[in-house]
Each structure stands twice: as structure tokens, then as C-alpha cells.
N, C-alpha and C. Protein backbone atom coordinates (compact mmCIF):
# COMPACT_ATOMS: atom_id res chain seq x y z
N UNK A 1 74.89 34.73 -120.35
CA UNK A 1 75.01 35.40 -121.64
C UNK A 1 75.46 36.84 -121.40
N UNK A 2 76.65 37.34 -121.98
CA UNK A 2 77.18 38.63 -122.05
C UNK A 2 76.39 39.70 -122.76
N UNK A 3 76.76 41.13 -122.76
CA UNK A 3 75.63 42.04 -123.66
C UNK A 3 76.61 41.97 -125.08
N UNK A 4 75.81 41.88 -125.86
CA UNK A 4 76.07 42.28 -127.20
C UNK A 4 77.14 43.37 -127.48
N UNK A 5 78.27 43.38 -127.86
CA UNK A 5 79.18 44.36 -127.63
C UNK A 5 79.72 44.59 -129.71
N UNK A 6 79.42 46.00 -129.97
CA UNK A 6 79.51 47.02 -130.77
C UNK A 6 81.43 47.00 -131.65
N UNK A 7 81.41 47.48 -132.42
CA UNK A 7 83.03 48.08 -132.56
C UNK A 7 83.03 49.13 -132.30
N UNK A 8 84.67 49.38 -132.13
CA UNK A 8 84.47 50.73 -130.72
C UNK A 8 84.36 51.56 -131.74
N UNK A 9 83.70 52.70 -131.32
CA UNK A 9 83.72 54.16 -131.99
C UNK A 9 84.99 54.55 -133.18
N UNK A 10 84.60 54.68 -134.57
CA UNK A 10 85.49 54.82 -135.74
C UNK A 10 86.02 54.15 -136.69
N UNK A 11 85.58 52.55 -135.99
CA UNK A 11 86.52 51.39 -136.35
C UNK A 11 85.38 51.22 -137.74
N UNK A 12 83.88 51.53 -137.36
CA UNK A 12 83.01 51.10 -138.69
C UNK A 12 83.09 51.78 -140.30
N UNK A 13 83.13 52.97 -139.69
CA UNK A 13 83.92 53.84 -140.54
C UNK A 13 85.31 53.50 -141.08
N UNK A 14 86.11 52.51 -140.61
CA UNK A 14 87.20 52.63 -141.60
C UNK A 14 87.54 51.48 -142.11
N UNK A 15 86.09 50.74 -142.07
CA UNK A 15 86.30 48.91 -142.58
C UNK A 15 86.01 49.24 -143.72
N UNK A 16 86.50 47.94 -144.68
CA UNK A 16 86.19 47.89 -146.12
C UNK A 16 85.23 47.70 -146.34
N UNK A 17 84.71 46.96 -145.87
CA UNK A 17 83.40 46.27 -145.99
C UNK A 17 82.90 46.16 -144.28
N UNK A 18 81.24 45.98 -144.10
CA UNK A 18 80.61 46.06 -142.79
C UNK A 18 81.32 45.89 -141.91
N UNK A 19 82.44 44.47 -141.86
CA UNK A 19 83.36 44.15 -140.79
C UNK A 19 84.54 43.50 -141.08
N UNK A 20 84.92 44.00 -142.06
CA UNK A 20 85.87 43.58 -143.03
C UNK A 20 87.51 44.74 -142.74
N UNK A 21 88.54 44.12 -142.02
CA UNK A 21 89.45 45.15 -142.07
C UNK A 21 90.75 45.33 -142.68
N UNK A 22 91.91 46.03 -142.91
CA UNK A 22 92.53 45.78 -143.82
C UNK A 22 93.51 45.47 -142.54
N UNK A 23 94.82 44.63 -142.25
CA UNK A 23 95.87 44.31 -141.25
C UNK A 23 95.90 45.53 -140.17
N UNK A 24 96.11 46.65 -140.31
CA UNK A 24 96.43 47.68 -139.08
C UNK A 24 95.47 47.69 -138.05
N UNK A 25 94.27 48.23 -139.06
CA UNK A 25 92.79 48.37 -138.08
C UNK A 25 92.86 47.00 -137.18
N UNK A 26 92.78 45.74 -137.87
CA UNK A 26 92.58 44.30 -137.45
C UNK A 26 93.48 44.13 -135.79
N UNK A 27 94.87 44.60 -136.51
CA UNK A 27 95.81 44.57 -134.89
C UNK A 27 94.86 45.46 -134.24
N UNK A 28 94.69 46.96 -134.47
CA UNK A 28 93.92 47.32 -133.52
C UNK A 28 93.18 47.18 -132.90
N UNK A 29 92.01 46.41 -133.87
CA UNK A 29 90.97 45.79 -132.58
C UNK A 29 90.92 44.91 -131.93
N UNK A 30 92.26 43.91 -132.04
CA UNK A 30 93.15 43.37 -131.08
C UNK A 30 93.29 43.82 -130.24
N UNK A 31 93.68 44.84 -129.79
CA UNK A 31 94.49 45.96 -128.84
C UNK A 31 93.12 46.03 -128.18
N UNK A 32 92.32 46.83 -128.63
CA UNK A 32 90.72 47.18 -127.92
C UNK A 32 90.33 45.99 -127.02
N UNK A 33 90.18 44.93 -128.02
CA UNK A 33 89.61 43.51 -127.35
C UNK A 33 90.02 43.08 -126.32
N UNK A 34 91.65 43.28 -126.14
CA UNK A 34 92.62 42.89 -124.94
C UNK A 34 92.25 43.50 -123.80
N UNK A 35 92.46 44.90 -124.37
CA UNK A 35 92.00 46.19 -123.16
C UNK A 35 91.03 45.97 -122.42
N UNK A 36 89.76 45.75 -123.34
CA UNK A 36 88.29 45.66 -122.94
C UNK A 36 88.03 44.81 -122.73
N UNK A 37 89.03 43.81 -122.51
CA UNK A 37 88.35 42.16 -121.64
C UNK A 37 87.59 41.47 -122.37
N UNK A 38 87.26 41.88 -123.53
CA UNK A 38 86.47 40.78 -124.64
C UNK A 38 86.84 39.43 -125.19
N UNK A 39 86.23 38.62 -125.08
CA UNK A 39 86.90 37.16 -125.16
C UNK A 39 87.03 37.10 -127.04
N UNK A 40 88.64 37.25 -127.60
CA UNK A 40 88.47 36.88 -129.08
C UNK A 40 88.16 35.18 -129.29
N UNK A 41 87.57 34.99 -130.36
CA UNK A 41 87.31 33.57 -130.51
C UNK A 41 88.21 33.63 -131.88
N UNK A 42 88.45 33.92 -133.08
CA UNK A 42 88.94 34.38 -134.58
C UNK A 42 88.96 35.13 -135.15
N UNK A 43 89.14 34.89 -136.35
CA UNK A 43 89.67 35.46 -137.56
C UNK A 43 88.95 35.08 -138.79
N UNK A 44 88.37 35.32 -139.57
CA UNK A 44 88.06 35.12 -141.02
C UNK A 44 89.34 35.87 -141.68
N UNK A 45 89.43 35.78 -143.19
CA UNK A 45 90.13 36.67 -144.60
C UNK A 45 89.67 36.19 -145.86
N UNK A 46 89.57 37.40 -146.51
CA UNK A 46 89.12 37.30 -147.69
C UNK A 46 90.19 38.32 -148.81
N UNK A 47 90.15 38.04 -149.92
CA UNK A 47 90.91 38.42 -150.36
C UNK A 47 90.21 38.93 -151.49
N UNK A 48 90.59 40.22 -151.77
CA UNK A 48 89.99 41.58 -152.56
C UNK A 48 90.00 41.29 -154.03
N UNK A 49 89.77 41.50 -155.27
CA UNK A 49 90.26 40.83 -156.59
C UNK A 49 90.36 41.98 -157.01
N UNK A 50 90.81 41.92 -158.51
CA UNK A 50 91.19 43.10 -159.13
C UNK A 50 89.81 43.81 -159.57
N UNK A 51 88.50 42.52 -160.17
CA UNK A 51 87.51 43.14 -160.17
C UNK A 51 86.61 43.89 -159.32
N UNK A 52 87.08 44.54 -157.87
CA UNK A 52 86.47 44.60 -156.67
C UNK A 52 85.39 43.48 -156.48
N UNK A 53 85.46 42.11 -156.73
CA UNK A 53 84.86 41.21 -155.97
C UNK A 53 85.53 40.58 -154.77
N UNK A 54 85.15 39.89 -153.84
CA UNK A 54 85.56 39.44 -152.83
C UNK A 54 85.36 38.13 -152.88
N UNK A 55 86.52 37.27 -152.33
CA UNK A 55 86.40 35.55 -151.98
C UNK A 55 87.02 35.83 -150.71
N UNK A 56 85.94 34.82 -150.25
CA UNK A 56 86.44 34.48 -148.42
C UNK A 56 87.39 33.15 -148.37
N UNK A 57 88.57 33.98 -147.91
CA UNK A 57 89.36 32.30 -147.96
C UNK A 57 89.20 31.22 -147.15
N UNK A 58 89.49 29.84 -147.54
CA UNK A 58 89.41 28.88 -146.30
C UNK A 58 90.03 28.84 -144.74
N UNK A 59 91.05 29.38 -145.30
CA UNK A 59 92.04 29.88 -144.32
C UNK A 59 91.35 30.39 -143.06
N UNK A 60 91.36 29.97 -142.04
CA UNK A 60 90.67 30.88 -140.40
C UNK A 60 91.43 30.62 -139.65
N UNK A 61 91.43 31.47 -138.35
CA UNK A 61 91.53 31.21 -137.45
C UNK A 61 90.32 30.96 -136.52
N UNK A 62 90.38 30.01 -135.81
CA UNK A 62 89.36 29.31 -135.12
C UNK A 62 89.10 28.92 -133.28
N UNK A 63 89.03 30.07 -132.55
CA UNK A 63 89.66 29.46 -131.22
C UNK A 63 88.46 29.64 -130.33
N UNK A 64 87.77 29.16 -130.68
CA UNK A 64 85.94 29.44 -129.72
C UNK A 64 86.53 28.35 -128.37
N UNK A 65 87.09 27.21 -128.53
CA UNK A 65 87.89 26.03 -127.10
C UNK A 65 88.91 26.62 -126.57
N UNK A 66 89.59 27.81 -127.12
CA UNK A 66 90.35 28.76 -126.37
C UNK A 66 90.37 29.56 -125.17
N UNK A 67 91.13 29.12 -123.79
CA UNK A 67 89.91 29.67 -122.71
C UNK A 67 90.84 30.47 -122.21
N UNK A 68 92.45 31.12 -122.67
CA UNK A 68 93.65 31.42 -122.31
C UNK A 68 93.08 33.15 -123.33
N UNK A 69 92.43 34.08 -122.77
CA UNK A 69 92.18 34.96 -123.92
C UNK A 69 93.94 35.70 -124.45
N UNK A 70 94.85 35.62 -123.59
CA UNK A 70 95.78 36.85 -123.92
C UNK A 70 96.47 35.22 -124.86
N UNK A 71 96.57 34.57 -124.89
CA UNK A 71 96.83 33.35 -125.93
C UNK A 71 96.34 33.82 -127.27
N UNK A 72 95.13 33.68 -127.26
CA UNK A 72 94.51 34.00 -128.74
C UNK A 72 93.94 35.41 -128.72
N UNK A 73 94.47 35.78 -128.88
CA UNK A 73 95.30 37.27 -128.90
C UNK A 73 96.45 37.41 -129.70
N UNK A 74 97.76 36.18 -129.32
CA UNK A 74 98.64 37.00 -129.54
C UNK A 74 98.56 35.78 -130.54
N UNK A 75 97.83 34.52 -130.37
CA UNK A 75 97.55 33.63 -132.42
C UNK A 75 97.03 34.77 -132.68
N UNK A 76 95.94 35.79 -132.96
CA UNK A 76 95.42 36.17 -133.78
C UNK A 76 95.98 37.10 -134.48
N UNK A 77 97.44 37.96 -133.93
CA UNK A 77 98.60 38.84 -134.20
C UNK A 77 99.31 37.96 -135.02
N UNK A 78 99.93 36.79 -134.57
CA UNK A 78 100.09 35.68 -135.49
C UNK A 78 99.76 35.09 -136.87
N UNK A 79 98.19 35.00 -136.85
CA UNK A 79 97.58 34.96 -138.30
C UNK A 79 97.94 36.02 -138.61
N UNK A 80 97.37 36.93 -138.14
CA UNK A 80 97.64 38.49 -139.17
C UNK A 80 98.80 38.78 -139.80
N UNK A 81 100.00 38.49 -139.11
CA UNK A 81 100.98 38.85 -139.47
C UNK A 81 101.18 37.30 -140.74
N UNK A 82 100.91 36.21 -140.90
CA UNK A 82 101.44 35.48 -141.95
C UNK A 82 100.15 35.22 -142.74
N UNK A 83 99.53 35.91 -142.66
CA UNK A 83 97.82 35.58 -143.68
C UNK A 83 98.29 37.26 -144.63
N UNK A 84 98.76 38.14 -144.00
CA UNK A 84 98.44 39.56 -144.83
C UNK A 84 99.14 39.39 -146.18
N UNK A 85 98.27 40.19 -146.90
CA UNK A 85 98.95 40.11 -148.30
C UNK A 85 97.90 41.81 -148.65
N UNK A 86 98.57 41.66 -150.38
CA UNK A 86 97.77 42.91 -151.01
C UNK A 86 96.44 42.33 -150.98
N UNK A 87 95.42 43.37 -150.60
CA UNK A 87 94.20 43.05 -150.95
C UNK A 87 93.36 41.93 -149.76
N UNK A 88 94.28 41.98 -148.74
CA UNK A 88 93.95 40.58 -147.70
C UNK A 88 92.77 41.81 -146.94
N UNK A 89 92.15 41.10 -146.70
CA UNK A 89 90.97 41.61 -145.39
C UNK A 89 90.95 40.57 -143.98
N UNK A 90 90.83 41.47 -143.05
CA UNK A 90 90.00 40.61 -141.73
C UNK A 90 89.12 40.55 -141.60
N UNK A 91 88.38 39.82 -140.73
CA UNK A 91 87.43 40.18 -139.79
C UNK A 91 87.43 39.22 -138.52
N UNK A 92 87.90 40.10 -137.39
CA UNK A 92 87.68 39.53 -136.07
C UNK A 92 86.17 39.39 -135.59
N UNK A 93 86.28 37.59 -134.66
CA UNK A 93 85.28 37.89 -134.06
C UNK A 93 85.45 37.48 -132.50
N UNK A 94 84.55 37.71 -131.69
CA UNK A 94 84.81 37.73 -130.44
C UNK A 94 83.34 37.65 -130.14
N UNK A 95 83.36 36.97 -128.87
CA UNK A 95 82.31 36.38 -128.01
C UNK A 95 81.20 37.70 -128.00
N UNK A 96 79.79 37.33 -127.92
CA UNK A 96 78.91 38.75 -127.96
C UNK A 96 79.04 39.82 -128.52
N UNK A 97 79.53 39.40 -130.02
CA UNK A 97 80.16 40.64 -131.21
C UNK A 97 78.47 40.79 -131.86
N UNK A 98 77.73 41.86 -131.76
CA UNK A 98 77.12 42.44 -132.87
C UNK A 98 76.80 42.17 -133.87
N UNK A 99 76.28 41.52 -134.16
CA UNK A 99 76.22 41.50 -135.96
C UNK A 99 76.06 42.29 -136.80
């Protein structure tokens, strides 16, 4: 079992929600995850409404049998780039992510 690993310094501060990100941040903590050797497993999205309520879409990415990390990595750049829309949110997760 790995240690429990945090979002890096700033990233909490600029989510929409607890772990909720809008496309840029999301690539970014892509970038971090790669760097920092963290195994990504997915992706959640939810999509923002006009009433500021939130629905989580069905839509995921899903790669926990993924054992190629710079692979799902560059699916998860992938989703991002054809899941984003107005109002789209992320949230990455990765092996020993924090809750």
C-alpha cells in the first residue's frame, strides 16, 4: 500500500468544487501525476447547469487494469480533450489519492 498522496500545492484552491476541475487545471494535474510517478487510474465529469447545480455524467474514464501509466495519461488528455464543453468539470483520480 502506497502513502496517501494530496493535490499538489494551489491546485485546491482553484477547483470548482473539492476536486472538481475545469479542462486546464485537469491537463495539469496530468502533467504533475506524470512527473510525480503517480499511477492515474481516471476521470469522472460533470456538467455545471445554468442553475449552479451539478450532474455527474455517465461518461468516465476508467483505467484501474491499466498497468502502461504514460498510456493512461495520454487516454486521459484524450478524454479531456473530447469530453470538454461549457460548464464540463473533471476530476482525476489516481492510485492513493486523498479523499
Amino acid at each position: 500500500m502506497g502513502m496517501i498522496v494530496r493535490f499538489p500545492d494551489g491546485f485546491e484552491r482553484r477547483a470548482e468544487r473539492r476536486s472538481w476541475f475545469a479542462r486546464g487545471d485537469a491537463e495539469a494535474l496530468l502533467d504533475w501525476l506524470e512527473d510525480a510517478g503517480h499511477r492515474f487510474i481516471g476521470l469522472d465529469v460533470a456538467q455545471k447547469r445554468e442553475d449552479g447545480s451539478w450532474t455527474l455524467l455517465p461518461d468516465s474514464l476508467d483505467l484501474p487494469r491499466q498497468t502502461d501509466n504514460f498510456e493512461a495519461i495520454r487516454m486521459g488528455r484524450v478524454f479531456l480533450a473530447e469530453y470538454d464543453g461549457a460548464g464540463r468539470m473533471f476530476e482525476p483520480v489516481w492510485q492513493d489519492r486523498e479523499q
